[in-house]
Protein backbone atom coordinates (compact mmCIF):
# COMPACT_ATOMS: atom_id res chain seq x y z
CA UNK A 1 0.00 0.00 0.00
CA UNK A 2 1.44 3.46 -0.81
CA UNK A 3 1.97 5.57 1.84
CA UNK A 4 0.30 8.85 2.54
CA UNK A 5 2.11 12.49 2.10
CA UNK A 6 1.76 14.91 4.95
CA UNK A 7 0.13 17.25 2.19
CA UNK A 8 -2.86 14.16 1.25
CA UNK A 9 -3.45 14.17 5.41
CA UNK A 10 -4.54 17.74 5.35
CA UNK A 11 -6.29 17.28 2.62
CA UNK A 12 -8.49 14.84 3.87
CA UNK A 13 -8.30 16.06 7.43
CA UNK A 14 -9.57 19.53 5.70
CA UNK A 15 -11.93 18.05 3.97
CA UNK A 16 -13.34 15.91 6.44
CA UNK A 17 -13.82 18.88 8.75
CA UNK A 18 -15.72 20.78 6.13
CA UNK A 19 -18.19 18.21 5.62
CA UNK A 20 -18.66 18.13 9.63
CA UNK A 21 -19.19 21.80 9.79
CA UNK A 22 -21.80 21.56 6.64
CA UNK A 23 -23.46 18.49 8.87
CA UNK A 24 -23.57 19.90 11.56
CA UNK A 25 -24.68 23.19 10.26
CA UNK A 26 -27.59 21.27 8.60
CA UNK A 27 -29.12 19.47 10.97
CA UNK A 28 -28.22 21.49 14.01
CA UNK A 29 -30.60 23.40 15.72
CA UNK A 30 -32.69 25.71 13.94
CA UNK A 31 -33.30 29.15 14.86
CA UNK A 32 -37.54 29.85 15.24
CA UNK A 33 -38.29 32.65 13.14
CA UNK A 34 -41.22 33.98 15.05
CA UNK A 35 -40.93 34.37 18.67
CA UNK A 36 -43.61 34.73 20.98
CA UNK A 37 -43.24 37.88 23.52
CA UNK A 38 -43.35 37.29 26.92
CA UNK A 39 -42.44 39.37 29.90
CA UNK A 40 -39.56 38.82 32.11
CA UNK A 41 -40.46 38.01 35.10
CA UNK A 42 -39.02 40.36 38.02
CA UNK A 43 -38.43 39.82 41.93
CA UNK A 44 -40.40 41.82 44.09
CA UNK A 45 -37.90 41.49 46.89
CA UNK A 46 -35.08 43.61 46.03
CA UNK A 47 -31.51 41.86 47.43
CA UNK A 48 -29.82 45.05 49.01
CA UNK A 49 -26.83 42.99 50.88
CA UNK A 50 -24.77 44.03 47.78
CA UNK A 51 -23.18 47.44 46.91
CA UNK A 52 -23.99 48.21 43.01
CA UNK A 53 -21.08 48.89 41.04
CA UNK A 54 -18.71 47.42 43.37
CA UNK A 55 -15.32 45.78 42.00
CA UNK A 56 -13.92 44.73 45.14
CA UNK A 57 -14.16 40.59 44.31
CA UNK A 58 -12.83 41.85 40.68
CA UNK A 59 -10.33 43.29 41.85
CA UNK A 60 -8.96 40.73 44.45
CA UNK A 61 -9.55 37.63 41.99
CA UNK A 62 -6.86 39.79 39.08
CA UNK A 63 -4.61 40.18 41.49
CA UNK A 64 -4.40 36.70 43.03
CA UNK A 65 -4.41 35.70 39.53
CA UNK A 66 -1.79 38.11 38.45
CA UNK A 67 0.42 36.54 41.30
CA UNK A 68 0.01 33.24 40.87
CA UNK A 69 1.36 33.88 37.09
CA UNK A 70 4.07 36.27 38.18
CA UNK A 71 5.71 34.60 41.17
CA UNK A 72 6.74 31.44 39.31
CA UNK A 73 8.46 33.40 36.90
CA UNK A 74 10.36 35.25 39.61
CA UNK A 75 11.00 32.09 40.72
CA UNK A 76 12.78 30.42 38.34
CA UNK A 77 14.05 33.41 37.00
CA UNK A 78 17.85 33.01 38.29
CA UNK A 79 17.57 29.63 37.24
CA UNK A 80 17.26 30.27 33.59
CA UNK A 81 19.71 33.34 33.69
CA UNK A 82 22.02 30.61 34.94
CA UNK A 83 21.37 28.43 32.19
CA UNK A 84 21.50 30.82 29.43
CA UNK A 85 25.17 32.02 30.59
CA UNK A 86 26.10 28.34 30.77
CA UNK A 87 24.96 27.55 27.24
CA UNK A 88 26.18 31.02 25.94
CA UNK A 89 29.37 29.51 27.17
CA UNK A 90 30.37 26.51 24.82
């Protein structure tokens, strides 16, 4: 059996994905044309225990986020200056 070129692989991977996205586009879920109005329904109990506008959880979850990225980095970061001189050495 002949074997397969990288190039006929993409070919039939990119094909193969096309006719997925045409199947699936065909018998996925249709959008209704007409949609019958109805009204939101609303609380009558308004939940006051919260400030409006308030960023404070924003806030604390970017910069717990922002530190779990940056202190590995700091970390490690005299470790790879160490291996880059080493290897700028030979």
């Amino acid at each position: 059996m002949k074997k397969q070129t990288p190039q006929s692989r993409i070919v039939y991977f990119a094909i193969l994905g096309v006719a997925l996205a045409f199947l699936s586009a065909a018998y996925g879920p249709t959008a209704t044309v007409a949609q019958v109005a109805t009204p939101t329904p609303t609380s009558t109990v308004a939940d006051t225990s919260l400030q409006i506008g308030s960023t404070n959880g924003i806030l604390t979850l970017a910069i717990i986020i922002t530190l779990i990225i940056i202190i590995p980095i700091l970390w490690n970061l005299p470790f790879w200056v160490k291996d880059n001189q080493r290897e700028s050495q030979f």
